[in-house]
Every structure is written in C-alpha cells, then in structure tokens.
C-alpha atoms as a PDB file:
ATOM      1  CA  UNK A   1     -11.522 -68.797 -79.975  1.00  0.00           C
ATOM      2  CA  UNK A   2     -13.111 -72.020 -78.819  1.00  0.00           C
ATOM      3  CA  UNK A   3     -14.057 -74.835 -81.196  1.00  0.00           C
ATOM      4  CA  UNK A   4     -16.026 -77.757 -79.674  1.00  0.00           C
ATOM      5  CA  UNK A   5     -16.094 -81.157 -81.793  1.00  0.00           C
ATOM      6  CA  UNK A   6     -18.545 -84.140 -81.725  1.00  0.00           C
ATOM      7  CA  UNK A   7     -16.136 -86.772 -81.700  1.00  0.00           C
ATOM      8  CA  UNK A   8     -12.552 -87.242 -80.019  1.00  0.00           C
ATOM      9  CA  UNK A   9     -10.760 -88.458 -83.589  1.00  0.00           C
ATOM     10  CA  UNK A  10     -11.920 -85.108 -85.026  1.00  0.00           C
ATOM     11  CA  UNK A  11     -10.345 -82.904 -81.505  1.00  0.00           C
ATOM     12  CA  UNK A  12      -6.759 -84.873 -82.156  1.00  0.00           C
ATOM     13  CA  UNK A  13      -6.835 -84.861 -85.990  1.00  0.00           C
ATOM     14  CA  UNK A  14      -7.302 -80.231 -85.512  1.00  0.00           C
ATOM     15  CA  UNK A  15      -4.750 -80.678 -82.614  1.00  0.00           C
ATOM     16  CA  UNK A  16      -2.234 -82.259 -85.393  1.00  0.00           C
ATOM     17  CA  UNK A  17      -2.477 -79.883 -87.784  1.00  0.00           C
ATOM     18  CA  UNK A  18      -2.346 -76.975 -86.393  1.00  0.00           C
ATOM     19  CA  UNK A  19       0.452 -78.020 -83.497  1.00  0.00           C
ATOM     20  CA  UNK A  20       3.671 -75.677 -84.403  1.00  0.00           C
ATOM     21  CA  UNK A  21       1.459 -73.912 -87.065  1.00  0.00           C
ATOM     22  CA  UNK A  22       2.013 -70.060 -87.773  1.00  0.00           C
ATOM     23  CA  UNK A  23      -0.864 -68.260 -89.744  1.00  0.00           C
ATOM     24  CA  UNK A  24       0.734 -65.559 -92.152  1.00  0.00           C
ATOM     25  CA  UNK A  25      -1.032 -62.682 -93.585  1.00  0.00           C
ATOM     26  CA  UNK A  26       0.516 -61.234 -96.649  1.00  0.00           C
ATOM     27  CA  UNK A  27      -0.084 -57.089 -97.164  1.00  0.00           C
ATOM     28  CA  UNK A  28       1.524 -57.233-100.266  1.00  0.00           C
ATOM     29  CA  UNK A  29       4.026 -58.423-101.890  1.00  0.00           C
ATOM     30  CA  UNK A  30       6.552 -56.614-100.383  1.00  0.00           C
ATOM     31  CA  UNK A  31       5.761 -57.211 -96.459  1.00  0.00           C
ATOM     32  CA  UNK A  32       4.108 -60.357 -94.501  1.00  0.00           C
ATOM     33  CA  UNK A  33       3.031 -60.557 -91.013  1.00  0.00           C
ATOM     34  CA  UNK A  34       3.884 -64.117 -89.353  1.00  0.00           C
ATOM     35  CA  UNK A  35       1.422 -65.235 -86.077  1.00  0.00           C
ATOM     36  CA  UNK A  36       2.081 -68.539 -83.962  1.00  0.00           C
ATOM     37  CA  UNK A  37      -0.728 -70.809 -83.674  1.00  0.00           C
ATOM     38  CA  UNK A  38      -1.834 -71.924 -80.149  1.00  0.00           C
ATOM     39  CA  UNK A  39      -3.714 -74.588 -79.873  1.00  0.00           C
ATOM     40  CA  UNK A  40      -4.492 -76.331 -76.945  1.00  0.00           C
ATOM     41  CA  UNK A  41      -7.617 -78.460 -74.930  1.00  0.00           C
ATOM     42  CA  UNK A  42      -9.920 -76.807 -72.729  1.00  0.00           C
ATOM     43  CA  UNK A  43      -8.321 -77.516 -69.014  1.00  0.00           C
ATOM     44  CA  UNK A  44     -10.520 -75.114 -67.382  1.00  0.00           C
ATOM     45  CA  UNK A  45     -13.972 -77.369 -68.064  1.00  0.00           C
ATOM     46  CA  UNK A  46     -15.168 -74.325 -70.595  1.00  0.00           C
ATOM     47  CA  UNK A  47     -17.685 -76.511 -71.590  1.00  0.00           C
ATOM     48  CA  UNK A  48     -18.401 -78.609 -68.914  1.00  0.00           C
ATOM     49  CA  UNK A  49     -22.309 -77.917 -67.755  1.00  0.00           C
ATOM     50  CA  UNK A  50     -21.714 -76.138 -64.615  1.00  0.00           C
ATOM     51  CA  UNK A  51     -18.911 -73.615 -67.229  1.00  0.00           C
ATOM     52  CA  UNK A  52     -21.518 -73.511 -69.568  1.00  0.00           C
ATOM     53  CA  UNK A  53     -24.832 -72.780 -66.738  1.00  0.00           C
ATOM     54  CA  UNK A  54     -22.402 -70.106 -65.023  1.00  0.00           C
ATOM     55  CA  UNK A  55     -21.454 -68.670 -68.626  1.00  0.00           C
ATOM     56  CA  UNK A  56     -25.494 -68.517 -69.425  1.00  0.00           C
ATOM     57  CA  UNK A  57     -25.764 -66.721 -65.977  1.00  0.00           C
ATOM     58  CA  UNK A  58     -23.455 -63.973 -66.474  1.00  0.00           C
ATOM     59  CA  UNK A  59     -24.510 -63.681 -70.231  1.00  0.00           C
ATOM     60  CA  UNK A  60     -27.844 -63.104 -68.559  1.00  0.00           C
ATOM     61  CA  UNK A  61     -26.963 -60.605 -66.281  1.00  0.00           C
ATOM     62  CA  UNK A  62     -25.245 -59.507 -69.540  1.00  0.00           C
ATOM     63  CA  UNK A  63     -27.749 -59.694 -71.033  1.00  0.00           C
ATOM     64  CA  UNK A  64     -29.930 -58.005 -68.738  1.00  0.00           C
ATOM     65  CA  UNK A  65     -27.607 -55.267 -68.007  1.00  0.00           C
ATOM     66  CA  UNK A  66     -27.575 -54.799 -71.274  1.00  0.00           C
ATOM     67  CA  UNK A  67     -30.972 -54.481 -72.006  1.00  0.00           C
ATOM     68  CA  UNK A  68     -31.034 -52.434 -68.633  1.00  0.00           C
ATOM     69  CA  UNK A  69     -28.866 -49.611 -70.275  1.00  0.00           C
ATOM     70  CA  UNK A  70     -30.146 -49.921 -73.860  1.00  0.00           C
ATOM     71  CA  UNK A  71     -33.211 -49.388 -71.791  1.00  0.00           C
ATOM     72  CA  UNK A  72     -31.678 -46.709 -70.008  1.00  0.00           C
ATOM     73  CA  UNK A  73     -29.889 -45.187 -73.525  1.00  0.00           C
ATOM     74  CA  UNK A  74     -33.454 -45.638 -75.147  1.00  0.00           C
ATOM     75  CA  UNK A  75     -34.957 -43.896 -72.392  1.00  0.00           C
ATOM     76  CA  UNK A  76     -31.976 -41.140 -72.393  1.00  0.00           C
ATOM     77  CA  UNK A  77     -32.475 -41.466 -76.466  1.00  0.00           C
ATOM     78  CA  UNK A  78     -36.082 -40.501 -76.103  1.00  0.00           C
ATOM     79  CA  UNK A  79     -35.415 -37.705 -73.443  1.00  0.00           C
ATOM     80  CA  UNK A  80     -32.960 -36.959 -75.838  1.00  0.00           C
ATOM     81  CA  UNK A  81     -35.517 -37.141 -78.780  1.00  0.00           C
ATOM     82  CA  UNK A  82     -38.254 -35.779 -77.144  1.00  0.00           C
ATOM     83  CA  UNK A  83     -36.038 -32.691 -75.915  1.00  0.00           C
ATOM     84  CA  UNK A  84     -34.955 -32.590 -79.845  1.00  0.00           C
ATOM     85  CA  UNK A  85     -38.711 -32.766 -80.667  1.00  0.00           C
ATOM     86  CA  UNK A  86     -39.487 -30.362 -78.213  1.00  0.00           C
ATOM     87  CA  UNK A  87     -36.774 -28.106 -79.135  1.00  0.00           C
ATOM     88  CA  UNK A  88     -37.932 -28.854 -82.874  1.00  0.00           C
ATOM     89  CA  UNK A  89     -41.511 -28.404 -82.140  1.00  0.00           C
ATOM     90  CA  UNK A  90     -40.879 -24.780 -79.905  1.00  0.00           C
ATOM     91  CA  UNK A  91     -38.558 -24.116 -83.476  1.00  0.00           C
ATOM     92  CA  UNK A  92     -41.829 -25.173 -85.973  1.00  0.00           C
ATOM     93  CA  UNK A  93     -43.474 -23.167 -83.420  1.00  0.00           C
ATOM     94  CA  UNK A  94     -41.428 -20.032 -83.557  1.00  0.00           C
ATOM     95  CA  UNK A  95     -41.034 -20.473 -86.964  1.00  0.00           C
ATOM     96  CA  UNK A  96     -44.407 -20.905 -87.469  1.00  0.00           C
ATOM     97  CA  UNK A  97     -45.071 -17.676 -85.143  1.00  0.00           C
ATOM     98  CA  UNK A  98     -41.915 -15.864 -87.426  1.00  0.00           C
ATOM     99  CA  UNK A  99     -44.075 -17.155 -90.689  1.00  0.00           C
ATOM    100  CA  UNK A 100     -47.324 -15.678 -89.174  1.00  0.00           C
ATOM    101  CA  UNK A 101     -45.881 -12.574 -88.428  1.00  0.00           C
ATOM    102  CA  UNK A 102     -44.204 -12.762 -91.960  1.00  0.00           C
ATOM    103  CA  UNK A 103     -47.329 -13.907 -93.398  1.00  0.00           C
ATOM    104  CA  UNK A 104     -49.247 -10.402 -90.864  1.00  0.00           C
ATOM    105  CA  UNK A 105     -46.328  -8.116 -92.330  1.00  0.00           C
ATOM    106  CA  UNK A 106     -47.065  -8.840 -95.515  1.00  0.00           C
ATOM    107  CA  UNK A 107     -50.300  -8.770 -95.586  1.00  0.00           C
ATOM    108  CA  UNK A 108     -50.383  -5.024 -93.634  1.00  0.00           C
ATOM    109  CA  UNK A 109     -47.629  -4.738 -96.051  1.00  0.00           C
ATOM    110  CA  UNK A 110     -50.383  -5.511 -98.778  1.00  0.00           C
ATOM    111  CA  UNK A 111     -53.279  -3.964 -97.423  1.00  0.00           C
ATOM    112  CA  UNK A 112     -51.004  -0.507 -96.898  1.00  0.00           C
ATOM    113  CA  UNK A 113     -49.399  -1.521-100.338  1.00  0.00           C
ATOM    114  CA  UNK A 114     -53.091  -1.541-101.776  1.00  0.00           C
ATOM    115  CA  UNK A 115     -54.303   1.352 -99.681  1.00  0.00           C
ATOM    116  CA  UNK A 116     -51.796   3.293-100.873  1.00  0.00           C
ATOM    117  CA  UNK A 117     -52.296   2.200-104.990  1.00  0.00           C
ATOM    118  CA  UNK A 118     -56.187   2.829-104.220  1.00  0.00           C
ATOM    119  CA  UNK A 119     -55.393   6.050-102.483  1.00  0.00           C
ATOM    120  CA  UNK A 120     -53.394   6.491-105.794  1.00  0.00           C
ATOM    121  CA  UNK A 121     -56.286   5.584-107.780  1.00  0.00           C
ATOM    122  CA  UNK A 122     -58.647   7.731-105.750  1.00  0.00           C
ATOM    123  CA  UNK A 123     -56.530  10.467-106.001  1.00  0.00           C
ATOM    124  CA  UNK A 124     -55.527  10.337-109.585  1.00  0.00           C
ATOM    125  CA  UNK A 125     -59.393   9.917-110.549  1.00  0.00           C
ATOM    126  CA  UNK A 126     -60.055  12.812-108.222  1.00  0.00           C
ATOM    127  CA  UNK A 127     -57.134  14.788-110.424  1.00  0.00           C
ATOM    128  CA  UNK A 128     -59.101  13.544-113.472  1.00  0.00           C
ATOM    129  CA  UNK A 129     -62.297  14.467-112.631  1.00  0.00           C
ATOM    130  CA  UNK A 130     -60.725  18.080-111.008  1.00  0.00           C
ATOM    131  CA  UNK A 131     -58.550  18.356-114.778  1.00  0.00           C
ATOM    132  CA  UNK A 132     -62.155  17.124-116.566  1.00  0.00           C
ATOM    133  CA  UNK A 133     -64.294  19.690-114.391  1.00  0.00           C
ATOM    134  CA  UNK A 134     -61.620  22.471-115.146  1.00  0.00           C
ATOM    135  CA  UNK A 135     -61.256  21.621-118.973  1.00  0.00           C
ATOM    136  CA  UNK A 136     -64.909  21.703-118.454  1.00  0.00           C
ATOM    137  CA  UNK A 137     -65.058  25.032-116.464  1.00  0.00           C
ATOM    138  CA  UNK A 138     -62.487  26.577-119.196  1.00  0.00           C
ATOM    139  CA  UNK A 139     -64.241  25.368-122.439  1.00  0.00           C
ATOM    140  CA  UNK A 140     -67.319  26.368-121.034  1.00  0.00           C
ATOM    141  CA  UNK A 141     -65.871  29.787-120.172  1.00  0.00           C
ATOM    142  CA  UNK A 142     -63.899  30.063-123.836  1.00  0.00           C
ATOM    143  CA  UNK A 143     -67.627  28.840-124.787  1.00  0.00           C
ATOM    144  CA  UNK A 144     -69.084  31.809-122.718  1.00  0.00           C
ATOM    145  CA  UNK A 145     -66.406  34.160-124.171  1.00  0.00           C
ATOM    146  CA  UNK A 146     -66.772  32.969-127.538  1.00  0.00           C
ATOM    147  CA  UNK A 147     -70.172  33.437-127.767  1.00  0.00           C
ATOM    148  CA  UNK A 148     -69.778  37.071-125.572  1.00  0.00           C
ATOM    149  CA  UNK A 149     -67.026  38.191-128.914  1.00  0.00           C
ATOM    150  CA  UNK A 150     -69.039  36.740-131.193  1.00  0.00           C
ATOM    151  CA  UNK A 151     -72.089  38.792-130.181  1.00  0.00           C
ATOM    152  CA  UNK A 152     -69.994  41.587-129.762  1.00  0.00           C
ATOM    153  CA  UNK A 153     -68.491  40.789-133.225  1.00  0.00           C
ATOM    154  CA  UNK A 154     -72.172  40.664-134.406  1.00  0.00           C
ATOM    155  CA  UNK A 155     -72.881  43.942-132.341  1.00  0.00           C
ATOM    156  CA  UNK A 156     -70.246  45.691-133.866  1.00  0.00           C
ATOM    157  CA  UNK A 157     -70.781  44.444-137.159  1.00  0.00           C
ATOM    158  CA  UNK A 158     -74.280  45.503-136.884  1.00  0.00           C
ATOM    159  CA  UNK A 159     -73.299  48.199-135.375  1.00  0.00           C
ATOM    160  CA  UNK A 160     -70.995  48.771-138.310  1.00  0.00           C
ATOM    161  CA  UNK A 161     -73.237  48.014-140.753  1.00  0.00           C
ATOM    162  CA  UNK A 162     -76.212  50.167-139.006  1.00  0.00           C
ATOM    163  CA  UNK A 163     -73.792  53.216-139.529  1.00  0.00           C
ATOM    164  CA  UNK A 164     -72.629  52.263-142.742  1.00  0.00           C
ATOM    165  CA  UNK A 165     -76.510  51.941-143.727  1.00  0.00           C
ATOM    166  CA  UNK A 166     -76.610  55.467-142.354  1.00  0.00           C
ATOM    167  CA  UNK A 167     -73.713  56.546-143.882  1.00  0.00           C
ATOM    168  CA  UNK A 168     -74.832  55.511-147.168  1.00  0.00           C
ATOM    169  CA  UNK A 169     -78.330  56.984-146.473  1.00  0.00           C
ATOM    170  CA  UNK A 170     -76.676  60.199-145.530  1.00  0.00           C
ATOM    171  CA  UNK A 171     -74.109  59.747-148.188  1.00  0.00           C
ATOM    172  CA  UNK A 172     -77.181  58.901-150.676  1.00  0.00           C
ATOM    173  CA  UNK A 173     -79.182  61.334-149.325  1.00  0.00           C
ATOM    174  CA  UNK A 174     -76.168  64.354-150.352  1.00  0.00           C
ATOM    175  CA  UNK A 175     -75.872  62.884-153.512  1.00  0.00           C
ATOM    176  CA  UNK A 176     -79.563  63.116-154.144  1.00  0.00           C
ATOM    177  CA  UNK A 177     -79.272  66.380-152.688  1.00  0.00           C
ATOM    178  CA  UNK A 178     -76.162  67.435-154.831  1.00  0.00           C
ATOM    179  CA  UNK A 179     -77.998  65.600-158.190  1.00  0.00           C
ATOM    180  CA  UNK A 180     -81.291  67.530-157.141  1.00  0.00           C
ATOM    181  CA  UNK A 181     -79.032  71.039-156.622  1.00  0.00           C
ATOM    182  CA  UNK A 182     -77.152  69.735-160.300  1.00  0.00           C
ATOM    183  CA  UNK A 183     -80.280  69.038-161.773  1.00  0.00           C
ATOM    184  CA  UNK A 184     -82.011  72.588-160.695  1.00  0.00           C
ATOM    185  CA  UNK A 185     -79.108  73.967-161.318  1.00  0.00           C
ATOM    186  CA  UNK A 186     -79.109  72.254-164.699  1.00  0.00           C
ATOM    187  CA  UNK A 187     -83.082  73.357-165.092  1.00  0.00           C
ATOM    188  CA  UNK A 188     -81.994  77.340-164.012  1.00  0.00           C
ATOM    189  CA  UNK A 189     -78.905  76.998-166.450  1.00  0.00           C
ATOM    190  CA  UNK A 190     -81.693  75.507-169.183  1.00  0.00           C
ATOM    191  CA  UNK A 191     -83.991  78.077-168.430  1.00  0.00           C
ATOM    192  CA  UNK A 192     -81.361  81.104-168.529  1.00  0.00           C
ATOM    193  CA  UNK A 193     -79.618  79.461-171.252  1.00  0.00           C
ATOM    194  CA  UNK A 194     -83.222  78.841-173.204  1.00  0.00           C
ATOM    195  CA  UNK A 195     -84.408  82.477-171.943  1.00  0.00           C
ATOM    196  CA  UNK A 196     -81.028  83.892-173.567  1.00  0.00           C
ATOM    197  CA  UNK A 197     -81.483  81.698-176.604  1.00  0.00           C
ATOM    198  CA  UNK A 198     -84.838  82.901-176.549  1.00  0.00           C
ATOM    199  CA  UNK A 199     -84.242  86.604-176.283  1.00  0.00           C
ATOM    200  CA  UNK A 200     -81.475  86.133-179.163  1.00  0.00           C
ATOM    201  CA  UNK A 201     -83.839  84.273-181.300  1.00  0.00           C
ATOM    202  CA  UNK A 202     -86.339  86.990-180.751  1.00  0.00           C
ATOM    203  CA  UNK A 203     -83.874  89.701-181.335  1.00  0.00           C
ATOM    204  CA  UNK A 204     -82.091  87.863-184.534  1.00  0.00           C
ATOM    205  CA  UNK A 205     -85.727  87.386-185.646  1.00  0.00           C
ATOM    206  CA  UNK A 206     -87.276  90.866-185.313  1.00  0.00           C
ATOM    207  CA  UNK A 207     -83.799  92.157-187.014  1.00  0.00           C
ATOM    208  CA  UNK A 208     -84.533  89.398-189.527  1.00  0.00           C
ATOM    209  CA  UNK A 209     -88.082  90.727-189.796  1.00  0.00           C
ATOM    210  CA  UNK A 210     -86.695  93.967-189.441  1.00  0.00           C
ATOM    211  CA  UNK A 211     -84.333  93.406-192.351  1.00  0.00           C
ATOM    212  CA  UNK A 212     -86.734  91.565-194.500  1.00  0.00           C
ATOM    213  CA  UNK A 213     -89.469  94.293-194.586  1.00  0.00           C
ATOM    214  CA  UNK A 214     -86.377  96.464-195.816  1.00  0.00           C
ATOM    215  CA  UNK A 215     -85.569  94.010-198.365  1.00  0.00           C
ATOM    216  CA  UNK A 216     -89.339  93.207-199.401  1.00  0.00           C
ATOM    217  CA  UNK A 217     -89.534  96.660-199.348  1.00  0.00           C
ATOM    218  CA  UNK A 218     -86.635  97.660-201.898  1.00  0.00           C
ATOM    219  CA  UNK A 219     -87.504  94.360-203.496  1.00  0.00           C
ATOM    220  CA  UNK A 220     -90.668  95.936-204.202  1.00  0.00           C
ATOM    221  CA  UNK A 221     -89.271  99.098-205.061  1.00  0.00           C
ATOM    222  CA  UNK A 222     -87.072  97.592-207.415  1.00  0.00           C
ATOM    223  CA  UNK A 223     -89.620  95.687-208.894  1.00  0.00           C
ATOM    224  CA  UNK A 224     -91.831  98.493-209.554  1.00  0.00           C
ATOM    225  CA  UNK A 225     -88.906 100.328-210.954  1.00  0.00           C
ATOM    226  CA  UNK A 226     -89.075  97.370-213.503  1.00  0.00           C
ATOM    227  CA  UNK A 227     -92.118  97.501-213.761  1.00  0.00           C
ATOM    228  CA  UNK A 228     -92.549 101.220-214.817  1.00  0.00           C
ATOM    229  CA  UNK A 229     -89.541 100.747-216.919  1.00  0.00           C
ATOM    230  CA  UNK A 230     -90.837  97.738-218.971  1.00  0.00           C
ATOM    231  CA  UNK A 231     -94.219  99.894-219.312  1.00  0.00           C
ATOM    232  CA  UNK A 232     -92.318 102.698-220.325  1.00  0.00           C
ATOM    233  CA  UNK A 233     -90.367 100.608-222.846  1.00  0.00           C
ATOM    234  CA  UNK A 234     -93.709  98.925-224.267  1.00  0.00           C
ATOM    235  CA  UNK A 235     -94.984 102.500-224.315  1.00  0.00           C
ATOM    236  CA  UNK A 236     -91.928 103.495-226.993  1.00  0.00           C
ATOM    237  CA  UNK A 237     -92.614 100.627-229.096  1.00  0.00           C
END
C-alpha cells in the first residue's frame, strides 16, 4: 500500500509511528493474530513522473486490454445471449408450435367432442321422434282396435238385442198364441160348460114344469075335492 503526503514533516511524523509497529487483529477473545508493520520510503521513484507516466501506460494497456476482453466477454456474452435467446426463442417457438397443436387437439378434440354430443342429440331426438311416431302408431292402432271392438261390441249388442227383440216377438208372439189357444179354449170350455148348464137348466126346468103341472094338477084336484066337500057340507046344513 502506498501513501503519498504533501509535506515532508507529515512523511517522517507516519514513518515514527508506525517504525517497529505490529497491527493485531483480535478473532475473539480467545485467539489474536499479530502482523509486523513495514514501513518504508519509496526507493524505486514510484511516484516520480516518468513511474507515474509508465504506470498510466500500462494501466492503459490495462485498461485497454481490459476493455478489449470485456469487449470480447460482452461479445462472447451476447453470442452467448443471443444463442440463449435463440435457443429460448426456437423453445417459445416449439412451445408455441406444442400449444398450437394443443390448442388443434383440443379443439378436434371439441369439435369430435361436440359432434359426438350432437350426434347424441340427433340420435336421441331421432329415438324420440321414432318412440313418439310408435306411441303414435300404437295408440292409433289401440284407437283403430278400440273403435273395431267397440263396433263389434255395438254389433253384437245389436246383434244381441235384434235377437232378443225377436226372441221376445217370437216369445210374445207364443204367448199370444198360447193366451189366444187359453182364451178359445176358455170360450169352447164356456160354451160346453154354458151348453151343459144349458141343457141341465132345460132339463131341471121341463122336470120342474113337468113336476109342477103334476102338482097344479093334484093341487087342483085337491082343491076341488074341497071344494065338493065344503058344497056337500053346506048342502047338509
């Protein structure tokens, strides 16, 4: 380390103090590092002008090779960064090409996907319409066959009723027939019945007329036996 003082009394009075100097460091309490001082005047004309024009020299060329390979590491850095970005922008790009084929997958994933739940749809209105169009088909046909038994149902039971009309009209007409042959039969049975009653009456009455002339007759008899006797009697007196 180099110090450099304005004024000589300043050099000697740092030369004094730190002549047969040590510096210590203390790591802790326990342990301390001791170090020498050195001090001693520049006998190599450090800072003389020639020292200090060569020193600017080389730190120019230093300097410059410095600057050279920070140029050079800059340069290398931006190969280097420009390979990253490359490398970065080929990755974007794949990734980019990976997200558009992502992004085409799932779209055809999508448009299948959709196909498929409007195929669905398609398909299960189809069903509908085939289950409404055979409901349909069958309650028209129970329609068709309900109305077919019911007309039969009315067929027969006009059918039915037709020969039970008939049947009571034949029924009616041999019970007309049976009350006609009753009631002729009653009539003949009247007539023999009042024919017999007749010929009885007649024959009761011409033996009542038969009998009564008798009795008239001996009535008479008797009374003209009276009669002759109550003459004969008024006679006597």
């Amino acid at each position: 380390m180099y110090v450099q003082f304005q004024n000589y009394p300043s050099f000697e009075e740092c030369m004094s103090s730190f002549r047969n100097m040590k510096l210590l460091l203390l790591e802790n309490s326990d342990k301390a590092v001791a170090v020498s001082i050195k001090v001693d005047f520049d006998r190599s004309k450090h800072l003389s002008d020639q020292s200090i024009r060569h020193r600017l020299m080389e730190k120019e060329k230093i300097e410059k090779l410095q600057r050279q390979r920070e140029e050079e590491k800059r340069k290398e850095k931006e190969k280097a960064e420009e390979k990253v970005r490359r490398k970065e922008e080929e990755a974007r790009r794949e990734q980019e090409v990976r997200r558009q084929r992502r992004e085409e997958r799932r779209k055809r994933k999508k448009q299948e996907k959709d196909m498929q739940i409007a195929a669905a749809k398609a398909a299960y209105r189809i069903a509908m319409e085939e289950r409404k169009l055979k409901f349909a088909s069958r309650r028209l046909e129970a329609i068709r066959l309900v109305t077919y038994l019911c007309q039969r149902v009315q067929r027969d039971i006009e059918a039915e009723e037709t020969e039970r009309k008939r049947r009571n009209a034949r029924e009616l007409r041999v019970v007309e027939e049976r009350k006609r042959k009753e009631v002729e039969e009653k009539k003949q049975r009247f007539y023999k019945e009042h024919e017999l009653k007749s010929r009885i009456l007649k024959r009761k009455l011409e033996e009542e007329y038969k009998y009564g002339r008798r009795s008239n007759t001996n009535a008479n008899q008797q009374q003209q036996k009276q009669q002759r006797s109550s003459t004969s009697s008024s006679n006597r007196r």
